[in-house]
Protein backbone atom coordinates (compact mmCIF):
# COMPACT_ATOMS: atom_id res chain seq x y z
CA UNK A 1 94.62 68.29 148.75
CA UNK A 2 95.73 71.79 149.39
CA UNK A 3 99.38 70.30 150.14
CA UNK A 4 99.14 67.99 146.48
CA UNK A 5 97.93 71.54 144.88
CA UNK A 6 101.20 72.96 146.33
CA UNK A 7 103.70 70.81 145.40
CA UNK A 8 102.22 70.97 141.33
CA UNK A 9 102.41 74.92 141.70
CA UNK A 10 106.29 74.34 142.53
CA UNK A 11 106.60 72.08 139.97
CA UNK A 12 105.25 74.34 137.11
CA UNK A 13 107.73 76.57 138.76
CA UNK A 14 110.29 74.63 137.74
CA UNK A 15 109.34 73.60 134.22
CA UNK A 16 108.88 77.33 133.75
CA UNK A 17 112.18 78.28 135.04
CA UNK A 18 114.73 75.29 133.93
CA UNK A 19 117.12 75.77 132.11
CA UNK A 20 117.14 79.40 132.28
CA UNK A 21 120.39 82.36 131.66
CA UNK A 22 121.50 83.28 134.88
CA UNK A 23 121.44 87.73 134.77
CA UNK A 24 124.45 89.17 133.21
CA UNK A 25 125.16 86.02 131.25
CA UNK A 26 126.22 86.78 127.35
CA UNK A 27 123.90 85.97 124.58
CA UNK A 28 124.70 83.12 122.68
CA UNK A 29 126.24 79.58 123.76
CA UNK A 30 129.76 78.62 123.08
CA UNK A 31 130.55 74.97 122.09
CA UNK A 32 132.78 74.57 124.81
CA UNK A 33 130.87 76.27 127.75
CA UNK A 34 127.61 74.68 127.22
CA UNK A 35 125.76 73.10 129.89
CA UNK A 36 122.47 70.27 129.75
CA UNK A 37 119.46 70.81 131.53
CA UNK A 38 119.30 69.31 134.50
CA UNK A 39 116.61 67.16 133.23
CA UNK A 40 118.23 66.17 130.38
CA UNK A 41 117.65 62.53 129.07
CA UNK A 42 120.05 60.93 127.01
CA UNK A 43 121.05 61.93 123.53
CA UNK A 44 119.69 59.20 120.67
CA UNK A 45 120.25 60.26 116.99
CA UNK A 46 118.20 59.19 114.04
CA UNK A 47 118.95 59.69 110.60
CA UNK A 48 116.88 59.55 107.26
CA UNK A 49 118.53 59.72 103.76
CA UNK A 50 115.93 60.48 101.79
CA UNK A 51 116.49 60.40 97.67
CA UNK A 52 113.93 59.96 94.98
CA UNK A 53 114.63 56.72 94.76
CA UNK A 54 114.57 55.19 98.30
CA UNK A 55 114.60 56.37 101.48
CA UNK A 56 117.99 54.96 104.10
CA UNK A 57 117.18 54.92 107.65
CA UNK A 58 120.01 55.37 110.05
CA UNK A 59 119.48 54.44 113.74
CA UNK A 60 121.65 54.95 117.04
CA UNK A 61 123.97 57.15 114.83
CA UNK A 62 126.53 58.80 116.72
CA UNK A 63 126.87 62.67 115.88
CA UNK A 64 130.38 62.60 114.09
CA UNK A 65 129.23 59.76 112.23
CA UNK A 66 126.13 61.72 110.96
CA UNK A 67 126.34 61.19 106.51
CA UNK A 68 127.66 64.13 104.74
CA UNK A 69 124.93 66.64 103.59
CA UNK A 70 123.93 65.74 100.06
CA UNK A 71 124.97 67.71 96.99
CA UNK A 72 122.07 66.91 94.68
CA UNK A 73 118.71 69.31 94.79
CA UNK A 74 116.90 66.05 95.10
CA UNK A 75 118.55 64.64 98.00
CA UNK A 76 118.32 65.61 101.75
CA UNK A 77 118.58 64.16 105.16
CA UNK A 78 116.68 64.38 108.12
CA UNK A 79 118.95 63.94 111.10
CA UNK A 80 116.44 63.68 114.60
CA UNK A 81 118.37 64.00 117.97
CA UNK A 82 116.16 63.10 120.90
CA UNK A 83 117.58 64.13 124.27
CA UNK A 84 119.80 67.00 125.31
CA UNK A 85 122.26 65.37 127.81
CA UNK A 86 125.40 64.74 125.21
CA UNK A 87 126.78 67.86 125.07
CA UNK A 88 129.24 66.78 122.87
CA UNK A 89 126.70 65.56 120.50
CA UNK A 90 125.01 68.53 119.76
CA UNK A 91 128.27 69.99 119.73
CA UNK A 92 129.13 68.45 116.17
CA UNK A 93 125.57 68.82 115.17
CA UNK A 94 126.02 72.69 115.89
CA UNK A 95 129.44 72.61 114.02
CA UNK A 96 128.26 70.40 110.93
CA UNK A 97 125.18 72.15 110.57
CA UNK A 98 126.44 75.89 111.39
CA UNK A 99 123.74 76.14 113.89
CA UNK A 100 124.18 79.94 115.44
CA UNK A 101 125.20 80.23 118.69
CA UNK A 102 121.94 82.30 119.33
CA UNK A 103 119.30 79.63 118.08
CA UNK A 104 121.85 76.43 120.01
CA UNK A 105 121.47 78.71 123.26
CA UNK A 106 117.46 78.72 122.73
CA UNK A 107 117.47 75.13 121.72
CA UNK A 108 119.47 74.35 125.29
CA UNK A 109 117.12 76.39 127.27
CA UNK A 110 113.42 74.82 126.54
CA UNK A 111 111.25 77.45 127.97
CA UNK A 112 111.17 79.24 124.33
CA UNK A 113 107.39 79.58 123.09
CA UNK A 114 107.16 78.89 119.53
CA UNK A 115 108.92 80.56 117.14
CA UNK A 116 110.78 81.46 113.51
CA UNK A 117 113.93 83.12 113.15
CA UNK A 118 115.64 83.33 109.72
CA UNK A 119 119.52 83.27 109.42
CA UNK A 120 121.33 83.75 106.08
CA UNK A 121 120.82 79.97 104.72
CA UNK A 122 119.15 78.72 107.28
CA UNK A 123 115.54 78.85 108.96
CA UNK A 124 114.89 77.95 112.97
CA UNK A 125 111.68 76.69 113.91
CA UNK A 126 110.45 76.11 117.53
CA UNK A 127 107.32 74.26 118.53
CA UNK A 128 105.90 72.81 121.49
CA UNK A 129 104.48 69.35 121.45
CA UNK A 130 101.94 68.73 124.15
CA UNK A 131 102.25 65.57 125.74
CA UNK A 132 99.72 63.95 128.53
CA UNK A 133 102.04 63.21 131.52
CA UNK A 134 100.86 60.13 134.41
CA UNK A 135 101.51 62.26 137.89
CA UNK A 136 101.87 59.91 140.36
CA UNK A 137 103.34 60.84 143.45
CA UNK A 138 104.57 57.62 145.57
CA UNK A 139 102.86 55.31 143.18
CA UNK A 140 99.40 56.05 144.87
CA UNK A 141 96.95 57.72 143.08
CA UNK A 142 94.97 60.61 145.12
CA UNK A 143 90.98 59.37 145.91
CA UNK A 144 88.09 61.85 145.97
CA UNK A 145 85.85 61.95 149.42
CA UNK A 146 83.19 60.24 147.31
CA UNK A 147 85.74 57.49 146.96
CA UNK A 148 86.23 57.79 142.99
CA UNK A 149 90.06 58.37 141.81
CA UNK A 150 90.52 61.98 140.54
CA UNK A 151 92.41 62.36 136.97
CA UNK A 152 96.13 62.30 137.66
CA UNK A 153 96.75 62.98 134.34
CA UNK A 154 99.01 66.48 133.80
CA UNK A 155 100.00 68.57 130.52
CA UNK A 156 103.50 68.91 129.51
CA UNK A 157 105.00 70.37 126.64
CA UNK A 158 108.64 69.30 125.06
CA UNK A 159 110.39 71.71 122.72
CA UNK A 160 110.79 71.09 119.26
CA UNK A 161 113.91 72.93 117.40
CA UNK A 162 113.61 72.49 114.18
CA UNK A 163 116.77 73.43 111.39
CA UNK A 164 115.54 73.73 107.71
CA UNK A 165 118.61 73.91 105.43
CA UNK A 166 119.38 74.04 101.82
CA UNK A 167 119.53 69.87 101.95
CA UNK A 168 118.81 68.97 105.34
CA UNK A 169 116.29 69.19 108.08
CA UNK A 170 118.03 68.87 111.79
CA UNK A 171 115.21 68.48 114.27
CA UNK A 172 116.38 68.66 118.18
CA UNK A 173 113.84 67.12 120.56
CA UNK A 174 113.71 67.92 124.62
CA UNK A 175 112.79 64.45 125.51
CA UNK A 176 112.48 60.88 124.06
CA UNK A 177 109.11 60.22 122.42
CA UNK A 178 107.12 62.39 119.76
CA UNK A 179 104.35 61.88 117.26
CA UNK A 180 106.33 61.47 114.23
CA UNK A 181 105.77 57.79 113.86
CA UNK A 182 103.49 57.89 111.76
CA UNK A 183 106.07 59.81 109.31
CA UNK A 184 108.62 57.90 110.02
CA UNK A 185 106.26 54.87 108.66
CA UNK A 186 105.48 56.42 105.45
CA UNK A 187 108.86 57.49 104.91
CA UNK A 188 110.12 53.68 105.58
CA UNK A 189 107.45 52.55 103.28
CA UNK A 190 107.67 55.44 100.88
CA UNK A 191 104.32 56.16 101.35
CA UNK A 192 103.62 59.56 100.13
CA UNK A 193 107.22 60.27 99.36
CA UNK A 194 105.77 62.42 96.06
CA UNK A 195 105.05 64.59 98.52
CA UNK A 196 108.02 65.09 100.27
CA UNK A 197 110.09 65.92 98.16
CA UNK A 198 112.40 68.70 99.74
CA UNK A 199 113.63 69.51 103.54
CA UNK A 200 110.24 71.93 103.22
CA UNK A 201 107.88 69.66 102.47
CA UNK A 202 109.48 67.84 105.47
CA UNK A 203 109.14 70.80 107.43
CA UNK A 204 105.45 70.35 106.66
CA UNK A 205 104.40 66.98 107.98
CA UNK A 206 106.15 67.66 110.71
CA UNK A 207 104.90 71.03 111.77
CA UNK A 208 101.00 69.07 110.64
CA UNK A 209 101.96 65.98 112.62
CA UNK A 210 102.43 68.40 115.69
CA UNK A 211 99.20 70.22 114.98
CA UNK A 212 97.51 66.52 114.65
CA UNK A 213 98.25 65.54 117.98
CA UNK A 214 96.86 68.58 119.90
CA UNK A 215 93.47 67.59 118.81
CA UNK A 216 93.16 64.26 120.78
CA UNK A 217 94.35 66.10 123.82
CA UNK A 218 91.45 68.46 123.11
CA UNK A 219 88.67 66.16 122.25
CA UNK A 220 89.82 64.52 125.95
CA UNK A 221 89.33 68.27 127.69
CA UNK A 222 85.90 68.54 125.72
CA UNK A 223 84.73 64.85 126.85
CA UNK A 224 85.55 65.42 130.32
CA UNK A 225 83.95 68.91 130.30
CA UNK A 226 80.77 67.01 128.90
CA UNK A 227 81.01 64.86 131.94
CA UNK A 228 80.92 67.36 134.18
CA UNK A 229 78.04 69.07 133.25
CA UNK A 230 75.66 65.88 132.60
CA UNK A 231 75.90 65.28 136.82
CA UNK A 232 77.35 68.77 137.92
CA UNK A 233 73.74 69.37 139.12
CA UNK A 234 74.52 66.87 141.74
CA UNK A 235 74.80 68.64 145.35
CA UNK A 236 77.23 65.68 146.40
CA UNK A 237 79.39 65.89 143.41
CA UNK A 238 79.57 69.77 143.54
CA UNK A 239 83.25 70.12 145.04
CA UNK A 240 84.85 67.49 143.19
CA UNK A 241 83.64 68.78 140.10
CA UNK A 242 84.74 72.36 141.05
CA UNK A 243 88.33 70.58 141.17
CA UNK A 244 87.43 68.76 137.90
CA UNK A 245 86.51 71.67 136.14
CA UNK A 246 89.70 73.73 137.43
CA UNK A 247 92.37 71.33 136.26
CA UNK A 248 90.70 71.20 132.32
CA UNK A 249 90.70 75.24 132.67
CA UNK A 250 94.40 75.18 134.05
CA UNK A 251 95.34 72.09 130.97
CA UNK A 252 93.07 74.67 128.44
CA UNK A 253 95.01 77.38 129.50
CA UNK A 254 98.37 76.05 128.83
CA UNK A 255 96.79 74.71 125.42
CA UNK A 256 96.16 78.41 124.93
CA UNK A 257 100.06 79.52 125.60
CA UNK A 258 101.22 77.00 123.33
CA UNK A 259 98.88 77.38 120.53
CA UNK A 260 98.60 80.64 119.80
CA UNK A 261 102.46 81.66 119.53
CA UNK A 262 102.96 78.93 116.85
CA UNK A 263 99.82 80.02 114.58
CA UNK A 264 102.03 83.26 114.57
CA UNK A 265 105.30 81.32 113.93
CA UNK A 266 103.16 79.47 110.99
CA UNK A 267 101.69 82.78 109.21
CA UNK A 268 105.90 84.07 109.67
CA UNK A 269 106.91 80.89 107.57
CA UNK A 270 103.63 81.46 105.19
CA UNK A 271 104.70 84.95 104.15
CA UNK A 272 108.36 84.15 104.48
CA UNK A 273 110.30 84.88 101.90
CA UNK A 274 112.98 82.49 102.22
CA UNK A 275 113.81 80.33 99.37
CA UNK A 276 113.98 77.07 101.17
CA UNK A 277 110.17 77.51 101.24
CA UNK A 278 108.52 76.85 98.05
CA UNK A 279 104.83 78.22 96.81
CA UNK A 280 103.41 74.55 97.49
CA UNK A 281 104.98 74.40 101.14
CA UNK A 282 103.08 77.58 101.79
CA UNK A 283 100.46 76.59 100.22
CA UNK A 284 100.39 73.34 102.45
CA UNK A 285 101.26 75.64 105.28
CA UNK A 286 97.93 77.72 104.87
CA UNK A 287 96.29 74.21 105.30
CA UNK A 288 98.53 74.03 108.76
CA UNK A 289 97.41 77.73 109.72
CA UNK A 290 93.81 77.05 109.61
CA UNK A 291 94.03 73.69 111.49
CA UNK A 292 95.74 76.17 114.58
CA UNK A 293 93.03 79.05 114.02
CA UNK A 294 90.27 75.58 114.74
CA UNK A 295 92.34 74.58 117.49
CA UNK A 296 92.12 78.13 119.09
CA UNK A 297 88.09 78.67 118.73
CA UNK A 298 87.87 75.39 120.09
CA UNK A 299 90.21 76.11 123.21
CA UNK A 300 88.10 79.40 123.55
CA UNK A 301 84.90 77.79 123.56
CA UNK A 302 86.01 75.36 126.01
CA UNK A 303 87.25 77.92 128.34
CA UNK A 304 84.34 79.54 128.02
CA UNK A 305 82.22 76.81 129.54
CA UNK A 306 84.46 76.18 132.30
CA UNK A 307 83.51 79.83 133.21
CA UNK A 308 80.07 78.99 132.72
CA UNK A 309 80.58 76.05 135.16
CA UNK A 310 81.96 77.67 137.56
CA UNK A 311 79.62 80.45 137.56
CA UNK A 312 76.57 77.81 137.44
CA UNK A 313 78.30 76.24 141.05
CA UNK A 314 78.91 79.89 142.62
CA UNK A 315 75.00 79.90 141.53
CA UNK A 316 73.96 76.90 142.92
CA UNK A 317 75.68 77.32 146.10
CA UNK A 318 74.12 80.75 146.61
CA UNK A 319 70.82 79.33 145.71
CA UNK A 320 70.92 77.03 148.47
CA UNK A 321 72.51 79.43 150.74
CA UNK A 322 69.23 81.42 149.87
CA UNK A 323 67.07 78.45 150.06
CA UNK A 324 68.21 77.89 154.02
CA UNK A 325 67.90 81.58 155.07
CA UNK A 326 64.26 81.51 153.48
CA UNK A 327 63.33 78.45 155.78
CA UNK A 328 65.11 80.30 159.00
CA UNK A 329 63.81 83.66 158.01
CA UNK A 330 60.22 82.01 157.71
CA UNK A 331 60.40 79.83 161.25
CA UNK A 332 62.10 83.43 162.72
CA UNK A 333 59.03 85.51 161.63
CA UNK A 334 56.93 82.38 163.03
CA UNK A 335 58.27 82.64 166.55
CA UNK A 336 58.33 86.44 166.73
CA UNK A 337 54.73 86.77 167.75
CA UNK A 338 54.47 83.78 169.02
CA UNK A 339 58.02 85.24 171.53
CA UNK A 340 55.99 88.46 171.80
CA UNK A 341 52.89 86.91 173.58
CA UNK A 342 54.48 84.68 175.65
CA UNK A 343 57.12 87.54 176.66
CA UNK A 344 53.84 89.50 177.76
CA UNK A 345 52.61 86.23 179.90
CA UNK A 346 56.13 86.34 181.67
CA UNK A 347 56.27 90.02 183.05
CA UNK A 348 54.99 88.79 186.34
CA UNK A 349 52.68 91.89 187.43
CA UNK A 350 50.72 90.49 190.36
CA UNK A 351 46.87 90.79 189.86
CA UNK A 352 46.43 91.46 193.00
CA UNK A 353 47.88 94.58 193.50
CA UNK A 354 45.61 95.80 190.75
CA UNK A 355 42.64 94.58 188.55
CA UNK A 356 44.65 96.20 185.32
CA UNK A 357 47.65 93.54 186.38
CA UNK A 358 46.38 90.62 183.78
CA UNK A 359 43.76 89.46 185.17
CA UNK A 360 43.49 86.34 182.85
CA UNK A 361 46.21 84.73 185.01
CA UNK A 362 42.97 83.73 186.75
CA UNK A 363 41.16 82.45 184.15
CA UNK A 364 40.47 78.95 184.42
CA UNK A 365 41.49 78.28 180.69
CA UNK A 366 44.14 81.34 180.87
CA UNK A 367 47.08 78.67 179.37
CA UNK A 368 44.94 76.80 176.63
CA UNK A 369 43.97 80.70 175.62
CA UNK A 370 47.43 81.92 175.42
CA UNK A 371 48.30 79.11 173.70
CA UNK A 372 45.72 78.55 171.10
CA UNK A 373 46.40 82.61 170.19
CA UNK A 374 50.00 81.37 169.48
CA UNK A 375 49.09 78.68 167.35
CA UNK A 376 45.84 81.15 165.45
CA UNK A 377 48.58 83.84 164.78
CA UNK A 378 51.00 81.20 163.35
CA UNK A 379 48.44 79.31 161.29
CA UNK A 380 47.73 82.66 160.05
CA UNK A 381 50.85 83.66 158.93
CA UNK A 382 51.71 80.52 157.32
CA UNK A 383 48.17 81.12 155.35
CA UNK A 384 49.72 84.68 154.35
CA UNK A 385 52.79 83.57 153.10
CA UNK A 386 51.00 80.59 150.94
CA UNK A 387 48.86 83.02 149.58
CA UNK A 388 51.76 84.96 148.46
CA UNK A 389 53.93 82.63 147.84
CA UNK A 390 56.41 83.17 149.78
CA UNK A 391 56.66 79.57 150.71
């Protein structure tokens, strides 16, 4: 366990650290000198002509084959490039869509917490999108002592960059996999198309769809949490749900890292004065604002009763820890007497030497009298204690 516990500390090391500016290095990233993280997956481009009239849907689109940015105010695109490994792909995205070589060096290195930065006709968005991750090391999963499998399951978070132009949205995604689908379906069956009706509006669903799917994830910390505590009371459960309740506060924790900087990248774009961003975007945006402020209070709450659980185990382990030393102290004080009298029968002064020298060594029923004193002076303390209720 403590070896499994080691290897995931390393490997948060690592998330943390990828793709990271050696010291020295100068800001920004030049087309020519950029390099993919080394977990980079490959590069697949998606792109959505969107018109008030129908909606063209562009798959496996190569980069220099991306359509021209419309001219219209009605028209836009939405070009999505999952996958950071073609260099030269994002490349010609950077050069068609005058991405700054500032915000292409951030969107390169994916340990950026969420964020807004404004350029002159342009607006960069980064989000994190939580994802639950199967860890499975050598395709066995790891057994409790009480033979039940332990959760497996691990956070992640992939990087979101996010370009909002005068007619186009360019979203850059870390890895393969999001939870736009569900746009993507209303935008191929032009469901609620009135409502997206520029890149902003866009920006919207997507920045809501994000928001969406950190709820499930915390619904799953809450039910598990609930589980805990309806057996935690269970001596032979205690330790596994110590480890139970230490990997929700570790996944609640890293909620809390990615939540909180993108309620503050959300009130930026609210009072942002930009003009890509309409009244009715931030007024849709306010909407997106509150659902992070529930999604905090409900993180904090849940934190808060993994401290409670905690603290109720540290309790319940020094309340049997006081339970035992109340039984030893009890049989100690028992035997003390009872050690005392027969420690005065084994001095071994010889009675006849002198008639002081115990002379109930001669008694006939010396040993039944010693004895029955032991047991009179321990059914009376046990009487004592009763009566006090000590016991």
């Amino acid at each position: 366990m403590a070896r499994s516990t080691s290897r995931k500390r390393r490997r948060r090391r690592r998330e943390f650290h990828h793709g990271s500016t050696r010291p020295g290095s100068a800001p920004g990233a030049i087309p020519g000198q950029l390099e993919a993280p080394s977990h980079a997956v490959p590069t697949q481009l998606t792109v959505f002509a969107i018109t008030p009239d129908d909606v063209v849907e562009h798959r496996s689109v190569r980069a220099i084959d991306t359509p021209p940015i419309p001219t219209t105010p009605d028209s836009f695109l939405w070009v999505d490039a999952a996958g950071l490994s073609d260099i030269h792909a994002l490349s010609e995205l950077a050069r068609r869509f005058h991405i700054h070589p500032l915000a292409l060096e951030d969107v390169l290195h994916v340990h950026q917490r969420a964020k807004v930065e404004q350029f002159d006709a342009q607006v960069f968005v980064v989000a994190r999108m939580p994802e639950w991750h199967q860890d499975l090391e050598e395709g066995i999963a790891p057994q409790a002592t009480d033979g039940q499998s332990l959760n497996h399951d691990r956070l992640i978070s992939d990087q979101l960059s996010i370009f909002l132009g005068n007619n186009y949205l360019l979203t850059i995604q870390e890895r393969l996999g999001d939870c736009f689908e569900p746009l993507r379906h209303r935008l191929r069956q032009r469901h609620g198309s009135l409502r997206i009706r520029t890149p902003g509006h866009l920006l919207h669903a997507i920045l809501d769809a994000i928001i969406d799917s950190y709820f499930p994830i915390v619904e799953h910390l809450g039910a598990r949490l609930e589980e805990i505590e309806d057996h935690f009371m269970s001596a032979e459960k205690a330790q596994h749900d110590l480890r139970e309740v230490h990997d929700v506060r570790v996944n609640l924790l890293q909620l809390r890292r990615m939540i909180w900087p993108f309620r503050e990248a959300i009130g930026q774009l609210m009072r942002s004065d930009s003009p890509l961003l309409d009244s009715e975007v931030r007024l849709y945006l306010r909407d997106c604002y509150d659902h992070t402020v529930q999604l905090i209070d409900v993180i904090e709450t849940y934190r808060e009763i993994c401290a409670e659980l905690r603290e109720l185990h540290y309790a319940q382990v020094s309340q049997q820890a006081n339970e035992t030393m109340r039984v030893l102290t009890v049989i100690s004080t028992l035997f003390i007497p009872m050690t005392f009298i027969a420690g005065v029968y084994g001095m071994n002064f010889d009675p006849n030497v002198s008639p002081w020298n115990m002379p109930e060594l001669r008694w006939w029923f010396g040993y039944p009298l010693a004895l029955l004193l032991m047991s009179a002076v321990a059914t009376g303390m046990i009487t004592f204690f009763l009566r006090r209720r000590w016991i």
